[in-house]
Protein backbone atom coordinates (compact mmCIF):
# COMPACT_ATOMS: atom_id res chain seq x y z
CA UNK A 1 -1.37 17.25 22.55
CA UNK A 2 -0.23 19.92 20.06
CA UNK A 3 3.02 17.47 19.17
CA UNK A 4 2.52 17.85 16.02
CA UNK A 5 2.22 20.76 13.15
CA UNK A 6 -1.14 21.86 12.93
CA UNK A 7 -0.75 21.99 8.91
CA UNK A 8 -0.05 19.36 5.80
CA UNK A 9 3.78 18.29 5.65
CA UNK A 10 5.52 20.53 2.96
CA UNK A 11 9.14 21.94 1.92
CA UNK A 12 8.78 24.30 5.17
CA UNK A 13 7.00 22.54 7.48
CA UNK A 14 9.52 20.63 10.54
CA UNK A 15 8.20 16.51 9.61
CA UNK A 16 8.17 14.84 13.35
CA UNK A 17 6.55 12.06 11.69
CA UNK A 18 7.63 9.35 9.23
CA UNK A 19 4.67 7.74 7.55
CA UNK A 20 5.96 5.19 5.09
CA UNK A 21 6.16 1.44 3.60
CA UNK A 22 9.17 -0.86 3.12
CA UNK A 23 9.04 -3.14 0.75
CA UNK A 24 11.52 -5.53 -1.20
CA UNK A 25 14.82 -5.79 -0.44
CA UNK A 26 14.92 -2.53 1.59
CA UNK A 27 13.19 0.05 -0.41
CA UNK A 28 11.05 2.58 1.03
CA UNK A 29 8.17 4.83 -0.22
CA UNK A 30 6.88 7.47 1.69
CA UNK A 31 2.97 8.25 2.30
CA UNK A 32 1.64 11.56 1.36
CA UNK A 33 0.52 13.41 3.99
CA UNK A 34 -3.40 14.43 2.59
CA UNK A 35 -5.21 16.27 5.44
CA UNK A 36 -4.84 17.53 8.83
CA UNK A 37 -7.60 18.19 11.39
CA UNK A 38 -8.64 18.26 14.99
CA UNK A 39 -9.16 14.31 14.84
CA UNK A 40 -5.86 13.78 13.41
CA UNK A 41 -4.06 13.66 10.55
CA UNK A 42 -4.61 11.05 7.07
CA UNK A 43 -1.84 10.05 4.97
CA UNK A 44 -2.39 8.19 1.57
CA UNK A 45 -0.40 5.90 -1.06
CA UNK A 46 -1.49 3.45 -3.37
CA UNK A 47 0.39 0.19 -3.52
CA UNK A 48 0.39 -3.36 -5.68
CA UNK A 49 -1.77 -5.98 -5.17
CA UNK A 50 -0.30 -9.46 -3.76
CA UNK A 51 3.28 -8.25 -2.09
CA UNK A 52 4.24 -7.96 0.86
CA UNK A 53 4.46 -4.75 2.88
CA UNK A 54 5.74 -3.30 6.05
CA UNK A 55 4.32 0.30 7.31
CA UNK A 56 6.70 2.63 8.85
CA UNK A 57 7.06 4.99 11.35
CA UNK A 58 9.68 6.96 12.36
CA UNK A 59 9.91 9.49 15.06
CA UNK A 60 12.64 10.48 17.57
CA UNK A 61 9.65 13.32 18.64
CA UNK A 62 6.05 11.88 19.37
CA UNK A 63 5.63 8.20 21.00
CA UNK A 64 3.22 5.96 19.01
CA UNK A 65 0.61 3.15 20.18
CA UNK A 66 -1.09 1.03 17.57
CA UNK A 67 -4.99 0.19 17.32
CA UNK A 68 -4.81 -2.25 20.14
CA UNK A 69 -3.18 -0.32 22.65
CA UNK A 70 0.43 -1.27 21.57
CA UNK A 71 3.43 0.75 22.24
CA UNK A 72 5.16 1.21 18.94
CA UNK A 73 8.99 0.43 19.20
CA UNK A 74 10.85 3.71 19.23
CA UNK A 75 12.24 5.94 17.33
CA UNK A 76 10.89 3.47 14.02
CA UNK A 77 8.02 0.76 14.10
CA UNK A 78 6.64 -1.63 11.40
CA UNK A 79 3.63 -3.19 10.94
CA UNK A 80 3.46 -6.39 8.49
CA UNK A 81 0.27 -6.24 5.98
CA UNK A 82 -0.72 -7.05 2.14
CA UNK A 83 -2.87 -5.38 0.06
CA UNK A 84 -6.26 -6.67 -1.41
CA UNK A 85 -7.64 -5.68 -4.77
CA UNK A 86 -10.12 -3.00 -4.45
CA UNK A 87 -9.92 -2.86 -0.85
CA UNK A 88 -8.66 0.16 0.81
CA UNK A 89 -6.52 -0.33 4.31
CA UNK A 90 -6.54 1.76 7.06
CA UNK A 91 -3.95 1.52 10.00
CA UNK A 92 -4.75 3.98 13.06
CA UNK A 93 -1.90 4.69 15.37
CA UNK A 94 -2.30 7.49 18.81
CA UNK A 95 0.16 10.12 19.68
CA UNK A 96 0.81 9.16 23.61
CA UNK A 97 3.11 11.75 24.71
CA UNK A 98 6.27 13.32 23.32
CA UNK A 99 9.26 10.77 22.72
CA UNK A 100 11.01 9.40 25.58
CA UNK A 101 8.07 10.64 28.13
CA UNK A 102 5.84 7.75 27.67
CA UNK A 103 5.35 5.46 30.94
């Protein structure tokens, strides 16, 4: 949909997406933003074993659905999970329109 930079988040690119966990009593560590292509884009971050974790997203530009065909509460969304040892997660969420223009 073209909603999105076409390049890796940096110092002067415009971020219109969040990709993050919360953890604890509030804290929050963002995800590194590792590639960008015409399938989408990856981010990446390694977290403890055994705690549990909330993914966030945060956008007040691009409306998200999750994996199931969820719409993602707006502007920020969570998703509960818990990391296994030596077994990599992957969460995949779809761009459905530009914030506010989802029906």
């Amino acid at each position: 949909m073209g909603l999105l930079p076409q390049v890796i988040d940096g110092p002067q690119t415009a971020r219109k997406l969040l990709v993050g966990i919360a953890y604890g009593t509030g804290a929050y560590q963002g995800a590194t933003n590792t590639e960008v292509d015409s399938a989408g884009r990856g981010y990446q971050l390694i977290v403890p074993t055994g705690e549990p974790f909330y993914i966030r997203l945060y956008s007040t530009d691009v409306a998200l659905e999750d994996a199931s065909g969820g719409v993602m509460a707006a502007p920020a969304a969570g998703i509960a999970f818990q990391a296994t040892a030596g077994q990599d997660q992957n969460f995949t969420f779809t761009i459905v329109g530009a914030a506010g223009h989802v029906q």
